[in-house]
Protein backbone atom coordinates (compact mmCIF):
# COMPACT_ATOMS: atom_id res chain seq x y z
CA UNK A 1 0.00 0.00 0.00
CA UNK A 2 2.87 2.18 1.28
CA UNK A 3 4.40 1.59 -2.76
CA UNK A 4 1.22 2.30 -4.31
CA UNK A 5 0.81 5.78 -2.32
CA UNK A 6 4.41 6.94 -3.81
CA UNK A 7 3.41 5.48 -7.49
CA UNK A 8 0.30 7.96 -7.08
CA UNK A 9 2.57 10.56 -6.07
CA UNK A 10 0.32 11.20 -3.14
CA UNK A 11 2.23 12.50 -0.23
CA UNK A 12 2.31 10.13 3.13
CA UNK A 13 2.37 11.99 6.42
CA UNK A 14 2.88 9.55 9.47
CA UNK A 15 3.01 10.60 13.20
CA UNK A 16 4.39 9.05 15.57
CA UNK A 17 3.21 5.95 17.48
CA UNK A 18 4.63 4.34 20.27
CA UNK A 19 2.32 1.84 22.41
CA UNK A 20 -1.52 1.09 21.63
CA UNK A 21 -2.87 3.80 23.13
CA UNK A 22 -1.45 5.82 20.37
CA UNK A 23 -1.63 3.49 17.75
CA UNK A 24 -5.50 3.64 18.52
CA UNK A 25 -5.68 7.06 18.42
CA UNK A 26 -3.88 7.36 15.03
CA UNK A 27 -6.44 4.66 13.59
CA UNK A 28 -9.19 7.23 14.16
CA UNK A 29 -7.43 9.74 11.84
CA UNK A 30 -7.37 9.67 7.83
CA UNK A 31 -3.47 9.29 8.07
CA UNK A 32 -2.47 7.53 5.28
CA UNK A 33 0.15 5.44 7.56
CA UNK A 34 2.17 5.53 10.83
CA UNK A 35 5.56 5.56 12.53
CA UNK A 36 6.96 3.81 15.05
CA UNK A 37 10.14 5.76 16.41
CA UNK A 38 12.80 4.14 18.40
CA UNK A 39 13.28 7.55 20.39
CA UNK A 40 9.01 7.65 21.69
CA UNK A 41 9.59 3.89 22.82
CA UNK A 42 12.56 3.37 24.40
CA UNK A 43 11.51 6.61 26.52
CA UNK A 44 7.86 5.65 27.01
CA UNK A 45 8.48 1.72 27.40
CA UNK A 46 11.76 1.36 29.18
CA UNK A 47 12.46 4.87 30.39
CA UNK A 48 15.51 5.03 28.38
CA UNK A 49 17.28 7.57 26.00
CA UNK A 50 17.59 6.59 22.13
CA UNK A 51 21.48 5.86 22.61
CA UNK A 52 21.31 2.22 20.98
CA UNK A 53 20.33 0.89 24.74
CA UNK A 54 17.12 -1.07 23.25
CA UNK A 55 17.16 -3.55 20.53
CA UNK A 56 15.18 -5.84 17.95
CA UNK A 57 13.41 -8.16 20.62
CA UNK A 58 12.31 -5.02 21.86
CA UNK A 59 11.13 -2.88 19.27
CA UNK A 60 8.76 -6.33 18.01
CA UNK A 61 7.43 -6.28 21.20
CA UNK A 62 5.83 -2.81 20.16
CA UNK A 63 5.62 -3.55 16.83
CA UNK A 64 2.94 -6.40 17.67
CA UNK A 65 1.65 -4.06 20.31
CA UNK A 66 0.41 -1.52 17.44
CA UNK A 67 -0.34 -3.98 14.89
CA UNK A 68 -2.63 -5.26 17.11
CA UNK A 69 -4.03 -1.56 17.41
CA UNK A 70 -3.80 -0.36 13.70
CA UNK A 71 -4.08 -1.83 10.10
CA UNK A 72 -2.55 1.08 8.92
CA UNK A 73 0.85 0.92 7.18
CA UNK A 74 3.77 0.79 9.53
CA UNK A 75 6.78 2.29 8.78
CA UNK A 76 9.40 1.10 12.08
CA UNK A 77 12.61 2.44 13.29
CA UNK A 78 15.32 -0.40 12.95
CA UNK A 79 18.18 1.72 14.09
CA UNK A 80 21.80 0.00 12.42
CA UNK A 81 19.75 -2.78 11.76
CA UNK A 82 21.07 -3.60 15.23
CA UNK A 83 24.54 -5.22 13.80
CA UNK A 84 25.91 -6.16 10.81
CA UNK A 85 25.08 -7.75 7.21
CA UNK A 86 23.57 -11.13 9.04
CA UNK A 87 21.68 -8.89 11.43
CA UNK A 88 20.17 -6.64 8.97
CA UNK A 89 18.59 -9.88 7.04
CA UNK A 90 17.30 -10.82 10.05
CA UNK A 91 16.03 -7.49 11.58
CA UNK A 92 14.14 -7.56 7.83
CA UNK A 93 12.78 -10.56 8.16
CA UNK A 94 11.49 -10.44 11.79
CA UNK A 95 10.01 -6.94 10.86
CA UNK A 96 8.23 -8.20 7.75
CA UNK A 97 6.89 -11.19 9.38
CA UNK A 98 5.26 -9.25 12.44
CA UNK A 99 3.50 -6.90 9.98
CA UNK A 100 5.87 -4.06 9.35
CA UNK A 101 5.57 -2.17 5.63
CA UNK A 102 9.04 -0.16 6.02
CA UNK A 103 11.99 -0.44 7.61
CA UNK A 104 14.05 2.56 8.27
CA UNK A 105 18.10 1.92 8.74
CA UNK A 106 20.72 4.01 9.08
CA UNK A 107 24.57 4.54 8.83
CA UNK A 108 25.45 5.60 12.42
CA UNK A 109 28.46 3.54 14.12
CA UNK A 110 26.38 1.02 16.85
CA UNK A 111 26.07 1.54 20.06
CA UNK A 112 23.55 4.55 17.11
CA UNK A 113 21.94 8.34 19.01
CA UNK A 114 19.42 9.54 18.37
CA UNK A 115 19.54 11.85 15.03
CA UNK A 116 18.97 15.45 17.04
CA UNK A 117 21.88 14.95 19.55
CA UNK A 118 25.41 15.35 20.00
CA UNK A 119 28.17 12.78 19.50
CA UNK A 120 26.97 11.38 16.02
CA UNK A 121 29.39 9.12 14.12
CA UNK A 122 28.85 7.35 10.91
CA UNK A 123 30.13 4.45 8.93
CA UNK A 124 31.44 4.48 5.74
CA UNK A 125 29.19 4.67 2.96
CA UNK A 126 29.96 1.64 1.08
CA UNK A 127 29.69 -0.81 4.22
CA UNK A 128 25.87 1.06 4.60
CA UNK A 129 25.53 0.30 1.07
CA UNK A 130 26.23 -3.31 1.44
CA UNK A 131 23.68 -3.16 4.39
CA UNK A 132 20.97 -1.69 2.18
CA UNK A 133 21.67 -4.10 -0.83
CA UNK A 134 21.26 -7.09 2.10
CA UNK A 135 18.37 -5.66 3.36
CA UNK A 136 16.64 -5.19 -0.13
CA UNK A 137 17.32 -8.74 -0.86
CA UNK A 138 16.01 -10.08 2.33
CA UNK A 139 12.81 -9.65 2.11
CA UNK A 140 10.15 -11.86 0.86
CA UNK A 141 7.34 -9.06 -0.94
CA UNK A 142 8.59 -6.22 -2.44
CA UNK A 143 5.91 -4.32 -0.99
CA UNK A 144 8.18 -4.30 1.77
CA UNK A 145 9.94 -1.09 1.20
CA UNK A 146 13.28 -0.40 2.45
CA UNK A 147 14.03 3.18 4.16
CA UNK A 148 17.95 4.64 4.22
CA UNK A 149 18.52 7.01 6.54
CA UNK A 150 22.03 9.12 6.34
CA UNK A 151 22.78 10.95 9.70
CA UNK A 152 26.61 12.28 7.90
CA UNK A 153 24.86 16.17 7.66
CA UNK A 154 26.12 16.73 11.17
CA UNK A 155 29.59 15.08 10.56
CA UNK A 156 30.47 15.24 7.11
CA UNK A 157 28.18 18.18 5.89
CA UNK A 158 25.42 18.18 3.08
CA UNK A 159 26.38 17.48 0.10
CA UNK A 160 28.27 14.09 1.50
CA UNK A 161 24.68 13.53 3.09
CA UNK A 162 23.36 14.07 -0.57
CA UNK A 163 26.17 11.97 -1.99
CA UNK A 164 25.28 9.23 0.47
CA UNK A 165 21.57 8.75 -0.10
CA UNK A 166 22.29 8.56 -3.71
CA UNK A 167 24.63 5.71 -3.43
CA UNK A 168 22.26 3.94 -0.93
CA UNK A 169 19.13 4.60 -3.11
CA UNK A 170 21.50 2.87 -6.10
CA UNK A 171 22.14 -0.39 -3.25
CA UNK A 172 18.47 -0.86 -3.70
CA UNK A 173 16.78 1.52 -0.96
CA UNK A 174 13.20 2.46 -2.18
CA UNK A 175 13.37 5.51 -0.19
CA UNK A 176 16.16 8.14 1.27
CA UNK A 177 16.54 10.40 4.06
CA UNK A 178 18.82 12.77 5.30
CA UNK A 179 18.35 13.13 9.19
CA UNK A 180 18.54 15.74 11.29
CA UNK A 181 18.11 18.61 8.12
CA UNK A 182 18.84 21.99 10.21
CA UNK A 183 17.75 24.84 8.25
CA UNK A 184 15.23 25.99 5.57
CA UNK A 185 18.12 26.06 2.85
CA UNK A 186 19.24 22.77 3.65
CA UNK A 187 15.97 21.39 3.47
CA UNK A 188 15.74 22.94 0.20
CA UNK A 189 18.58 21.88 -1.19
CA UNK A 190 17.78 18.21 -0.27
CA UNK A 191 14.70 18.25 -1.48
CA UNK A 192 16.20 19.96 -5.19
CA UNK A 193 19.05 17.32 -5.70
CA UNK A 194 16.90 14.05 -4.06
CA UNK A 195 13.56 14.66 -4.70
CA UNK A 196 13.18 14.27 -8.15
CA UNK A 197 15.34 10.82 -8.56
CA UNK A 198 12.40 8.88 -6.27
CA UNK A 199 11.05 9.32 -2.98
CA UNK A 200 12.55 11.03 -0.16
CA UNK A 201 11.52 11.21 3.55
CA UNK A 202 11.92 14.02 6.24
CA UNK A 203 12.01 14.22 10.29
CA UNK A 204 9.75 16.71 11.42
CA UNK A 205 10.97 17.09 15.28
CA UNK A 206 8.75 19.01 17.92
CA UNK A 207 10.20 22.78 18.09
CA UNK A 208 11.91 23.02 21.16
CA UNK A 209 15.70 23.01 22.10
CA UNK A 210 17.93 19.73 20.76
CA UNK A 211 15.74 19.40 17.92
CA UNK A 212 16.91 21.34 14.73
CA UNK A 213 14.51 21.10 11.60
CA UNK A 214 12.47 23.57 11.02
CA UNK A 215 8.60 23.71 11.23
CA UNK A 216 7.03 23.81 7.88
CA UNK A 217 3.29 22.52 6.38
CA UNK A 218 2.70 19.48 4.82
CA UNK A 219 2.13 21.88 1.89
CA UNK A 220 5.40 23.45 2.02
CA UNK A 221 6.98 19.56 2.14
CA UNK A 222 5.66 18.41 -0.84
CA UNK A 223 6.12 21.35 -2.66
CA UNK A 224 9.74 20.96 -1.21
CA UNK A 225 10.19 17.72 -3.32
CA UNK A 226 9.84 15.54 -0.02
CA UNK A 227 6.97 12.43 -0.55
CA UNK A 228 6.73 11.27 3.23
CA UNK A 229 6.89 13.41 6.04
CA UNK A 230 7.26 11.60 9.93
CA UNK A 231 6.07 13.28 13.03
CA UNK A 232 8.23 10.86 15.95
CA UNK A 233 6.62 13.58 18.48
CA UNK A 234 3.40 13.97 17.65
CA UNK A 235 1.61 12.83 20.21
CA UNK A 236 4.29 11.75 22.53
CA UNK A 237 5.65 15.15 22.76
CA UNK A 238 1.59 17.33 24.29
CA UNK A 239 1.25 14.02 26.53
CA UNK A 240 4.81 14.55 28.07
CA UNK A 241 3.62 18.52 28.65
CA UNK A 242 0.39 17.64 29.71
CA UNK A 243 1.64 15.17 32.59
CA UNK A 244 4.28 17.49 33.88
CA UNK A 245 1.67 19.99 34.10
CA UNK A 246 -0.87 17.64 35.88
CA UNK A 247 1.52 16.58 38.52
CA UNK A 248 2.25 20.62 39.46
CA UNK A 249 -0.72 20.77 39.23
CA UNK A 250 -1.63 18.09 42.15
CA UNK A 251 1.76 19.76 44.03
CA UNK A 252 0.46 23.03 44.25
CA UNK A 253 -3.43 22.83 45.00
CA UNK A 254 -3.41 19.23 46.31
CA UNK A 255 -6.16 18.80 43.74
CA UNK A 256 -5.78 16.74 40.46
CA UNK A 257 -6.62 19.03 37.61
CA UNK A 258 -9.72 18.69 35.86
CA UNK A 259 -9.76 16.09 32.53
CA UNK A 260 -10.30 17.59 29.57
CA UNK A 261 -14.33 17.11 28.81
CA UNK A 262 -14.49 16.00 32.71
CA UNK A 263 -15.39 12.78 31.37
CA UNK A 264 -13.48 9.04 30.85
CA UNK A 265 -15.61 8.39 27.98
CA UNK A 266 -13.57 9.19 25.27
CA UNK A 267 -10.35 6.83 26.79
CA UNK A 268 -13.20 4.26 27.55
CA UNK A 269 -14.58 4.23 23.70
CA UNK A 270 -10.41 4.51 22.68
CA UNK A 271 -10.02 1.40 24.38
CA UNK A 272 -13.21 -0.65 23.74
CA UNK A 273 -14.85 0.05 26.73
CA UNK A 274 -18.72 -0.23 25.25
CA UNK A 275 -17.37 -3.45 23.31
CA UNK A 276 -16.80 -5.37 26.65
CA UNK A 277 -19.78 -3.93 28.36
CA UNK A 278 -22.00 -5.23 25.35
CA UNK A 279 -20.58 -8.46 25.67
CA UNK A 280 -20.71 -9.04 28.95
CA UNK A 281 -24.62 -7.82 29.22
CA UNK A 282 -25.46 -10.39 26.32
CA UNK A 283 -23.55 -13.12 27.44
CA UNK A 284 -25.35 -11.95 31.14
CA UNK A 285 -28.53 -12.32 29.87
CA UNK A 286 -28.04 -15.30 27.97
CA UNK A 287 -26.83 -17.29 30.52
CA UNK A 288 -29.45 -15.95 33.27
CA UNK A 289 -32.54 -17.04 30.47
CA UNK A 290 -31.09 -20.44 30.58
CA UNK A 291 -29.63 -19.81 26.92
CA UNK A 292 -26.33 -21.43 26.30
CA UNK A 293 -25.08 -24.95 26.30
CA UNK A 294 -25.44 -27.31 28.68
């Protein structure tokens, strides 16, 4: 499905999902797919930073988690492909089995960091190459599509980042992406050389300090030359906000704050609340009228 959107040209924007609870809200929205970023759940699962701490038993946990949650196309973070050239096939294949659509690697050195902070360091280009050409080949429906990331803009500058998702594209990746992009020029630029040779992806980080692309519409993206745009923060980042403010909230007056809509409703319908009710009131009556077997 993921393929078919790009043949039509028709630009994907995916936020960012994390744990069912998300992945259910998503599923109420006309988003064409979603994203599962390795930053939203080694924070929100394990409490950990995106420094290459969590790895492929992990992530599949949460990958079943929101497939469970969601038929919507998944595109998942797969960090380095968490090893080399065997672990890549495998990562693929694990992926593709549970349900994934796309699989984003990149070309960090492992233990990876997340793409917005300091300390990046990649690999060279042709060994990432040789991981995208394994990856490509690993899979069993080419459906499947295959994501390269380049993080070398912060280490190498631009036009090796440029230079880099063209070779990778060439090992067989069905889609690029130059991390971390930090400035309306550069963004530009990418979108100017990459755009027009097939599709090419963008980061769109929550604006606050650490994170360094700029805002700009979905409008502005495609007209950029980008064809999938992924929000990692999307809803991770307001729920973060919200909490901290709930808990000064509680500090301060010795009062929890006030729900928004005073009501559990809306979580309780999220979460198929009304389903088990109605099930348990049929199977209630049912079994009260003598119905059932014996």
């Amino acid at each position: 499905m993921l393929r078919s959107l790009l043949r039509e040209e028709r630009f994907i924007a995916a936020p960012g999902v994390h744990d069912g609870f998300s992945a259910l809200l998503a599923d109420r929205f006309p988003f064409d797919a979603v994203y599962m970023s390795g930053y939203c759940v080694a924070a929100s699962r394990f409490g950990l930073p995106d420094a290459g701490l969590i790895g492929l038993s992990d992530m599949l946990q949460v990958v079943n988690l929101i497939r469970r949650c969601t038929d919507k196309p998944l595109i998942a973070d797969a960090d380095t492909g968490y090893g080399g050239l065997l672990n890549v096939q495998h990562t693929v294949r694990e992926y593709e089995a549970a349900g994934v659509n796309a699989i984003q690697i990149e070309d960090q050195e492992t233990p990876k960091k997340c793409g917005h902070t300091k300390g990046k360091r990649v690999i060279d280009a042709s060994e990432m190459s040789a991981k995208v050409e394994v990856a490509a080949e690993s899979r069993n429906d080419d459906s499947f599509l295959i994501i390269a990331r380049t993080d070398a803009l912060a280490t190498h500058g631009l036009d090796e980042a440029i230079r880099r998702a063209r070779l990778y594209r060439r090992a067989g990746a069905d889609v690029v992406f130059i991390d971390a992009l930090d400035s309306q020029e550069a963004m530009e630029r990418a979108g100017e050389a990459l755009g027009g040779e097939g599709p090419l992806m963008i980061n769109i980080t929550p604006q606050m300090p650490g994170f360094v692309t700029p805002e700009a519409s979905i409008e502005e993206l495609s007209a950029l030359g980008f064809a999938i745009a992924i929000f990692p923060g999307l809803f991770a980042t307001p729920s973060l906000a919200a909490m901290e403010a709930a808990a000064q909230t509680l500090l301060n007056t010795g009062r929890q704050p006030a729900a928004a809509g005073s009501s559990l409703a809306p979580a309780h319908e999220l979460v198929g609340f009304p389903k088990v009710w109605a099930d348990e009131a049929r199977w209630q009556a049912r079994y009260q009228n003598g119905g059932g077997t014996t």
